[in-house]
N, C-alpha and C. Protein backbone atom coordinates (compact mmCIF):
# COMPACT_ATOMS: atom_id res chain seq x y z
N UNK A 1 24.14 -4.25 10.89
CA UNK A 1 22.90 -4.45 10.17
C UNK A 1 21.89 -3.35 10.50
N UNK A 2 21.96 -3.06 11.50
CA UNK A 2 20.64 -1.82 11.94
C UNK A 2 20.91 -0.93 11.61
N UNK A 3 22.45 0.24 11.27
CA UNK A 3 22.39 0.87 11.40
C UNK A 3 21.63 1.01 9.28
N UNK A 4 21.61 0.40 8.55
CA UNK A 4 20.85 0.11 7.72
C UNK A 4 19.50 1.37 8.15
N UNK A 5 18.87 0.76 9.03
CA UNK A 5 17.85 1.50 9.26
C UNK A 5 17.66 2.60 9.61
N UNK A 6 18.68 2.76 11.36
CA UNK A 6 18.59 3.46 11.98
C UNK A 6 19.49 4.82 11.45
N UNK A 7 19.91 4.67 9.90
CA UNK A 7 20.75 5.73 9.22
C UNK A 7 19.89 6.44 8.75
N UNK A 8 18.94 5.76 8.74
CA UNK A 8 17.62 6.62 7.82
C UNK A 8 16.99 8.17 7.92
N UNK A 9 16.93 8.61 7.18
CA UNK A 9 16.74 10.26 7.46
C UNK A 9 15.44 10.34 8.06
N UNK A 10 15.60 10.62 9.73
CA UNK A 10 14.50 11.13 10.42
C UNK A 10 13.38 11.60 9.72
N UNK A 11 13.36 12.55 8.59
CA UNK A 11 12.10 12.73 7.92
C UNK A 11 11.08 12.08 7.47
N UNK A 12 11.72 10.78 6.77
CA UNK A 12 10.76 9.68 6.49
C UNK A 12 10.24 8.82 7.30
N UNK A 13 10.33 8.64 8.97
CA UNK A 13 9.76 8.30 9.79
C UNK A 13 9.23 9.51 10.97
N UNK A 14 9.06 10.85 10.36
CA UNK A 14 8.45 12.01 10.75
C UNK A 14 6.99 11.46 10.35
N UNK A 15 5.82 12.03 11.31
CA UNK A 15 4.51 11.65 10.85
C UNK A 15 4.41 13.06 10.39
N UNK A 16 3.03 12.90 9.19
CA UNK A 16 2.44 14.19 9.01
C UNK A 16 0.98 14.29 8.63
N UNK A 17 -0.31 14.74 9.18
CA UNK A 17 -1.55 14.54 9.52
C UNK A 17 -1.91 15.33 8.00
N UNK A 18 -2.57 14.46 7.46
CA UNK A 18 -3.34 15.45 5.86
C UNK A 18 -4.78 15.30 5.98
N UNK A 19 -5.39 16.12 5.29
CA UNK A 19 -7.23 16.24 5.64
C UNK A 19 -7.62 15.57 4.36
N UNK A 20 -8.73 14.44 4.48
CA UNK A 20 -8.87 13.92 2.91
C UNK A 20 -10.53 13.98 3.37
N UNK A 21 -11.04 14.06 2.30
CA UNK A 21 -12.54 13.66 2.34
C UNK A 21 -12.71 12.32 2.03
N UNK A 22 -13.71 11.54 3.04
CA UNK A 22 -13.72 10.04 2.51
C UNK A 22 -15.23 10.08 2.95
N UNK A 23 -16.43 9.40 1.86
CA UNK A 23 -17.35 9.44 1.80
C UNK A 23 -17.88 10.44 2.33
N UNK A 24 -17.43 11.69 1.52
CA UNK A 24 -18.19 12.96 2.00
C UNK A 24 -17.30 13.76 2.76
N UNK A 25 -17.13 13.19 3.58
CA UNK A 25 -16.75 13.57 5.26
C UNK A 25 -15.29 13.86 5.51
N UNK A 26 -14.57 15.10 5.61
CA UNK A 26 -13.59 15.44 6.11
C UNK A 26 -12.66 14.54 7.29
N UNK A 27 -11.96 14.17 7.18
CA UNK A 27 -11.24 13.44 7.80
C UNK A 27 -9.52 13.57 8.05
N UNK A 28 -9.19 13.01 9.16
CA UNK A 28 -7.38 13.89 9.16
C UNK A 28 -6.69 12.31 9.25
N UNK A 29 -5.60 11.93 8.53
CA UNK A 29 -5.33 10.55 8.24
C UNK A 29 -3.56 11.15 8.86
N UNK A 30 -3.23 10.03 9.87
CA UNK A 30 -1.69 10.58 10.16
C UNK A 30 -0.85 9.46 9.66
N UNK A 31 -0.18 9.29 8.89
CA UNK A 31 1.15 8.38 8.20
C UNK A 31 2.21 8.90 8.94
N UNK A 32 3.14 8.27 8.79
CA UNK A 32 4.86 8.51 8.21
C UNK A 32 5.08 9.12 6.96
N UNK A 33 6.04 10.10 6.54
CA UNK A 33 5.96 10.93 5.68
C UNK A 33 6.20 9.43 4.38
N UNK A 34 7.18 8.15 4.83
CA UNK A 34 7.49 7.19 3.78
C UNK A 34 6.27 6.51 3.45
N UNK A 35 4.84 6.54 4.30
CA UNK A 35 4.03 5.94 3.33
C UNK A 35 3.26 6.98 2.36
N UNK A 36 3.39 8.20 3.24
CA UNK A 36 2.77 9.28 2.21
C UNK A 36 3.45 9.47 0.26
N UNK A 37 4.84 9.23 0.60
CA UNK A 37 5.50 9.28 -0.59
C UNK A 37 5.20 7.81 -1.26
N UNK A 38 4.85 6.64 -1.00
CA UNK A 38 4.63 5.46 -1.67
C UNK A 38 3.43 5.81 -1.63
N UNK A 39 2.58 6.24 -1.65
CA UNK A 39 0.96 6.40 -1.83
C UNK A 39 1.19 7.88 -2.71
N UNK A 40 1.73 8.68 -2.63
CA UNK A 40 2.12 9.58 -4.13
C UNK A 40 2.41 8.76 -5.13
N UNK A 41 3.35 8.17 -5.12
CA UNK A 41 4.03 6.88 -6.47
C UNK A 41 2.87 5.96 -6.94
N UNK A 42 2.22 5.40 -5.99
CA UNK A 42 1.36 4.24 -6.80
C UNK A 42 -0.12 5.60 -7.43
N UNK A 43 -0.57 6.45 -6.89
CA UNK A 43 -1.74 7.40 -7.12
C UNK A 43 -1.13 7.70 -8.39
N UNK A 44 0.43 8.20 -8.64
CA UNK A 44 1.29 8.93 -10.04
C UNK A 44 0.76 7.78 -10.87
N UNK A 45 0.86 6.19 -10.88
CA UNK A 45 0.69 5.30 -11.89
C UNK A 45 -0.25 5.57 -12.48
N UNK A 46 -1.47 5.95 -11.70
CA UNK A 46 -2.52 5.93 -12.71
C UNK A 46 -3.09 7.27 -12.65
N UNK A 47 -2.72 8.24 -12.57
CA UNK A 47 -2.76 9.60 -12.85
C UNK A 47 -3.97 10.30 -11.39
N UNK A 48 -3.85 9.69 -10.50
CA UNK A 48 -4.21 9.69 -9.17
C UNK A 48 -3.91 11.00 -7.81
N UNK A 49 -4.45 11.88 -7.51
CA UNK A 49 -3.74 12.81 -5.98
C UNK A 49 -3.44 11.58 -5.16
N UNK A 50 -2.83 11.94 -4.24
CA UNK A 50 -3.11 10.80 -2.58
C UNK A 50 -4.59 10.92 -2.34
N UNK A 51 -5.11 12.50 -2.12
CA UNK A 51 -6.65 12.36 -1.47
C UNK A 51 -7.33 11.64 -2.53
N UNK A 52 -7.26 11.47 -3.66
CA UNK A 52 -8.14 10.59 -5.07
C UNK A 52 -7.80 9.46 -4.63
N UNK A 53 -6.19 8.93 -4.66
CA UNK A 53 -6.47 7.15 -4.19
C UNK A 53 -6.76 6.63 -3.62
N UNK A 54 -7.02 7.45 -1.84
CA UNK A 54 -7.02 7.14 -0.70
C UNK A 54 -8.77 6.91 -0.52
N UNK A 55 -9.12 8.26 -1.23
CA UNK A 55 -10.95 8.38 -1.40
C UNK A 55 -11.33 6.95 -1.87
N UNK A 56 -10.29 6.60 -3.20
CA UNK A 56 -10.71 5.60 -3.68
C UNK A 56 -10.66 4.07 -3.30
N UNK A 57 -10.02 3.92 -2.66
CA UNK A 57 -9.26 2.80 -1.38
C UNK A 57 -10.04 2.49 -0.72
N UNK A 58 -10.77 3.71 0.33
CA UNK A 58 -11.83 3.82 1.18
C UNK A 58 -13.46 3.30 0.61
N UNK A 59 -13.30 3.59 -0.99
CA UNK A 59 -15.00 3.54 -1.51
C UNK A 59 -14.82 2.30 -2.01
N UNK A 60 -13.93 1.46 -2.02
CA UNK A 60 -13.42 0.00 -2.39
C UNK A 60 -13.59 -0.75 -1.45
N UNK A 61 -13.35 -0.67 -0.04
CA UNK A 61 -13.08 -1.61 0.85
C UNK A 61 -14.59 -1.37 1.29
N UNK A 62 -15.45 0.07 1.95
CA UNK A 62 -16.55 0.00 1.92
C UNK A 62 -17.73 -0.52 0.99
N UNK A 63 -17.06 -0.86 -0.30
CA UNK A 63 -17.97 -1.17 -1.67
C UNK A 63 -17.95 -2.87 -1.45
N UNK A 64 -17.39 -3.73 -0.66
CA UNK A 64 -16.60 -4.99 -0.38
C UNK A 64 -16.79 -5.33 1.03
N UNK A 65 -16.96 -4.55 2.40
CA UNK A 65 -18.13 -4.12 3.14
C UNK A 65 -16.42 -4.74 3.92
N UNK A 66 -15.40 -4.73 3.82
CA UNK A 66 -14.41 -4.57 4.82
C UNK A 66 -13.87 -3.46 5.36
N UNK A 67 -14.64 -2.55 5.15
CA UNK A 67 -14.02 -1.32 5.64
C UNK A 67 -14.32 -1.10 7.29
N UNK A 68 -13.27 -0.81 8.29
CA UNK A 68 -13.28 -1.28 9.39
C UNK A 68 -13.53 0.32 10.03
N UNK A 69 -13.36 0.08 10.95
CA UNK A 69 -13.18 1.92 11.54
C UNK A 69 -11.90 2.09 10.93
N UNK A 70 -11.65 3.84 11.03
CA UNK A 70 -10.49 5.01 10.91
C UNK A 70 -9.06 4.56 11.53
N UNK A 71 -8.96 3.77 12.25
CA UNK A 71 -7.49 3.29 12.77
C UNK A 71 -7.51 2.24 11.77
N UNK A 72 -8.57 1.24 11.44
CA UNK A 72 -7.86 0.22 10.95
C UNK A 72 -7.54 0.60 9.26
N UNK A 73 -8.10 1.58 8.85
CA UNK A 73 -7.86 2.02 7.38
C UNK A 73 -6.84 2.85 7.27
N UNK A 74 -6.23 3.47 8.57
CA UNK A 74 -4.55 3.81 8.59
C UNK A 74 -3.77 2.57 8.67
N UNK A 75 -4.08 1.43 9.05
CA UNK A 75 -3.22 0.64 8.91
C UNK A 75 -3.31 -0.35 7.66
N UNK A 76 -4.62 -0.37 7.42
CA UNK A 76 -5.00 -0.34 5.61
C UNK A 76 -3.76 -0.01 4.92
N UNK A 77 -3.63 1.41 5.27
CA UNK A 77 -3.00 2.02 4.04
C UNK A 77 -1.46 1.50 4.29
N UNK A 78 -1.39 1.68 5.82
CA UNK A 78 0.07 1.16 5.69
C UNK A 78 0.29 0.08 5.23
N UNK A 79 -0.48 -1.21 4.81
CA UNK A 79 -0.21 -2.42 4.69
C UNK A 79 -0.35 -2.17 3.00
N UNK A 80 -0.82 -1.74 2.76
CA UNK A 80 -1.15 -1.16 1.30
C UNK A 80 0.44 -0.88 0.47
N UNK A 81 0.77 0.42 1.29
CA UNK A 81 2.12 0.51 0.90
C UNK A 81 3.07 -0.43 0.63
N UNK A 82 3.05 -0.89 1.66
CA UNK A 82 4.32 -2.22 2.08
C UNK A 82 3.55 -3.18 1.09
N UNK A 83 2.63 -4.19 0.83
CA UNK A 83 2.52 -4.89 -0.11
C UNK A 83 2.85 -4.17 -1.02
N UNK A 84 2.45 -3.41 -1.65
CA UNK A 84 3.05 -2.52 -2.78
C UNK A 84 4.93 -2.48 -3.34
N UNK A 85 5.27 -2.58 -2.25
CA UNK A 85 6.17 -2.55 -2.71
C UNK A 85 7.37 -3.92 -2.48
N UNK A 86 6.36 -5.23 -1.97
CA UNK A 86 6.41 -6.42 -1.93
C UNK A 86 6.46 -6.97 -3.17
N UNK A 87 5.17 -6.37 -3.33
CA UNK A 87 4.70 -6.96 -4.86
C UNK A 87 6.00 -6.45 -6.13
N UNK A 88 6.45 -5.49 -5.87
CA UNK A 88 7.64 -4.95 -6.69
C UNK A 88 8.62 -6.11 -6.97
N UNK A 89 9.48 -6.13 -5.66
CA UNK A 89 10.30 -6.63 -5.11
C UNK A 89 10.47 -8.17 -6.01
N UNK A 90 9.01 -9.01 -5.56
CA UNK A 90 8.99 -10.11 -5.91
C UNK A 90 8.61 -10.50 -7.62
N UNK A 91 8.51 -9.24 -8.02
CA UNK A 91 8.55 -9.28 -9.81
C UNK A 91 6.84 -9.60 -10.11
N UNK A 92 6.17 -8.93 -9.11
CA UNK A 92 4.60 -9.24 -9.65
C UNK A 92 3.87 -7.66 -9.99
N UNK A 93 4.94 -6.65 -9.64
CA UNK A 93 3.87 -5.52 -9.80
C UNK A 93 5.55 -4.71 -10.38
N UNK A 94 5.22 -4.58 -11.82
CA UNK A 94 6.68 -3.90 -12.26
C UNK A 94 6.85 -2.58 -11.79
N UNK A 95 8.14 -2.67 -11.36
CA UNK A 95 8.95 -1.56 -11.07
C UNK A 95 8.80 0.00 -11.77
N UNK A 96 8.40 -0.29 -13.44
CA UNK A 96 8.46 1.00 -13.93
C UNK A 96 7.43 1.77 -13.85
N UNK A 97 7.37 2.43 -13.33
CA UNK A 97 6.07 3.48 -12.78
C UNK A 97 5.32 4.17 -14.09
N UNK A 98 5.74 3.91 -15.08
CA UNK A 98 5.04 4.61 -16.35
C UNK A 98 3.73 3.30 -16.44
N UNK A 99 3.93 2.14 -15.88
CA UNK A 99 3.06 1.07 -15.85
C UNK A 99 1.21 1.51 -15.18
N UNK A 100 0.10 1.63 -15.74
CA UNK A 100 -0.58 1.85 -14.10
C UNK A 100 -0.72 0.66 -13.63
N UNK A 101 -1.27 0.84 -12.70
CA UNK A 101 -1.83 0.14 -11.58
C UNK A 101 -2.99 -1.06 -12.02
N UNK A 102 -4.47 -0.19 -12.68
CA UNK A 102 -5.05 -0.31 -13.29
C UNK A 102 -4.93 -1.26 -14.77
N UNK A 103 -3.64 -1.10 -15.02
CA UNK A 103 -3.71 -2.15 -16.27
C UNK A 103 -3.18 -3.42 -15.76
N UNK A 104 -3.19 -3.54 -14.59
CA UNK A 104 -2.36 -4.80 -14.02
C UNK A 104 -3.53 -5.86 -13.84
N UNK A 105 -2.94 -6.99 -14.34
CA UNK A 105 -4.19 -8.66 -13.66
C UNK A 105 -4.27 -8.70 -12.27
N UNK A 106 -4.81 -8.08 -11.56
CA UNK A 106 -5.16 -8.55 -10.23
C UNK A 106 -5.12 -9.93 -9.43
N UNK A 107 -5.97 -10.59 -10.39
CA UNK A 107 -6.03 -11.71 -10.42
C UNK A 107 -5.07 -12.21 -10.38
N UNK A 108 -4.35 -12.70 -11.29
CA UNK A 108 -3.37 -13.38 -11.92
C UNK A 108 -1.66 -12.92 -10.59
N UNK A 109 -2.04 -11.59 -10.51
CA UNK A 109 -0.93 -11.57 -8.69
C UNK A 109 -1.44 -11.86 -7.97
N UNK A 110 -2.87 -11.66 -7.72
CA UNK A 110 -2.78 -12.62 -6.05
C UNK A 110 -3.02 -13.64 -6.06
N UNK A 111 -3.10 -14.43 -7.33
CA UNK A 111 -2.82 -16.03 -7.01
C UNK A 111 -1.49 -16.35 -7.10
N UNK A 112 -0.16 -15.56 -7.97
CA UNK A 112 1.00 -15.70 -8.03
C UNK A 112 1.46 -15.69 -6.62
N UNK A 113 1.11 -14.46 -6.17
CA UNK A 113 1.29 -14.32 -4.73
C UNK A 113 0.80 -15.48 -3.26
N UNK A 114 -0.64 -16.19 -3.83
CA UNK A 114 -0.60 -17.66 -2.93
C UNK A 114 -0.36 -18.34 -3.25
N UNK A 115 0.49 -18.53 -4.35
CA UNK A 115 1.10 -19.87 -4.75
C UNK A 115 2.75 -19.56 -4.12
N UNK A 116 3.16 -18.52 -4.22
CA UNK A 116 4.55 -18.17 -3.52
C UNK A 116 3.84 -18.40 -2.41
N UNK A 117 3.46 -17.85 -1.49
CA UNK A 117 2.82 -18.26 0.00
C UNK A 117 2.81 -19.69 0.53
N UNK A 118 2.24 -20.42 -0.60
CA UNK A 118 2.13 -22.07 -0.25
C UNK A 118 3.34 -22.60 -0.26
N UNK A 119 4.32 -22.33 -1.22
CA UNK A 119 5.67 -22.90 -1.76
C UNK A 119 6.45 -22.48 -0.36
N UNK A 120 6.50 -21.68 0.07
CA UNK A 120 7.01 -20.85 1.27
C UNK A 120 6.97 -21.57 2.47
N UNK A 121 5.11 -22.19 2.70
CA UNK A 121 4.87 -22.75 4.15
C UNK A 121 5.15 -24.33 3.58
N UNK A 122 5.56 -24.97 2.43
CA UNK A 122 5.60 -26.10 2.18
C UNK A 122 7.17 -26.17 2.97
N UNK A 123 7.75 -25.15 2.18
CA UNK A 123 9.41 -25.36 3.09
C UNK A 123 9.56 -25.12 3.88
N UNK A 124 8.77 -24.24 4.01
CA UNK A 124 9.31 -24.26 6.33
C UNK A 124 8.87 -25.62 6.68
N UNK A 125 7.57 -26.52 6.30
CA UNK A 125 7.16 -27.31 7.15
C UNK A 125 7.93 -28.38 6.85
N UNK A 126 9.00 -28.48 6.07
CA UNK A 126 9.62 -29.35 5.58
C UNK A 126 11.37 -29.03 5.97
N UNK A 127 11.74 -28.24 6.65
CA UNK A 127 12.94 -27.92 7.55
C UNK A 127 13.12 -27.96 8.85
């Protein structure tokens, strides 16, 4: 089962430090090269750079007043990714990338998404 993982081409768990401006201000953000490439893919949906989505990510969560310090908005993003591609998975955010982002119900997935959540802790608590 691991080697599943551990087959994985060293590159995509290579980090690599990029300079983005976020509210103004020059900043150096370090990923794994695999969330850098899933944060290319979802930015491609809606005709987005990484430094444009990431700017825009940042002026969202500050606009919503959760924006935490600089470590926790690297892990922002990582969690970003990975739901992202949760949301795929589970048939709430389609697969075909010609889709954007932007034309998607927000709404309408993250309640799909706590209603799978509830259905989820109903059966564990019930096994």
């Amino acid at each position: 089962m691991c080697q599943l993982f551990t087959g994985a081409r060293p590159q995509l768990y290579a980090s690599r430090v990029r300079s983005i401006r976020l509210g103004g201000v020059a900043t150096s953000i370090r990923l794994e090269n695999i969330y850098w490439q899933a944060l290319e893919e979802i930015g491609a949906r809606d005709g987005l750079t990484v430094p444009r989505l990431v700017s825009r990510l940042h002026e969202e969560l500050a606009a919503a007043g959760t924006l935490g310090d600089r470590a926790n908005f690297t892990s922002f993003l990582r969690v970003s990714c990975t739901r992202y591609l949760q949301l795929q998975v589970a048939g709430l955010v389609p697969s075909d990338c010609s889709v954007p982002i932007r034309d998607l119900d927000s709404r309408s997935i993250l309640a799909a998404e706590r209603a799978a959540a509830e259905r989820a802790e109903k059966r564990a608590l019930a096994a």
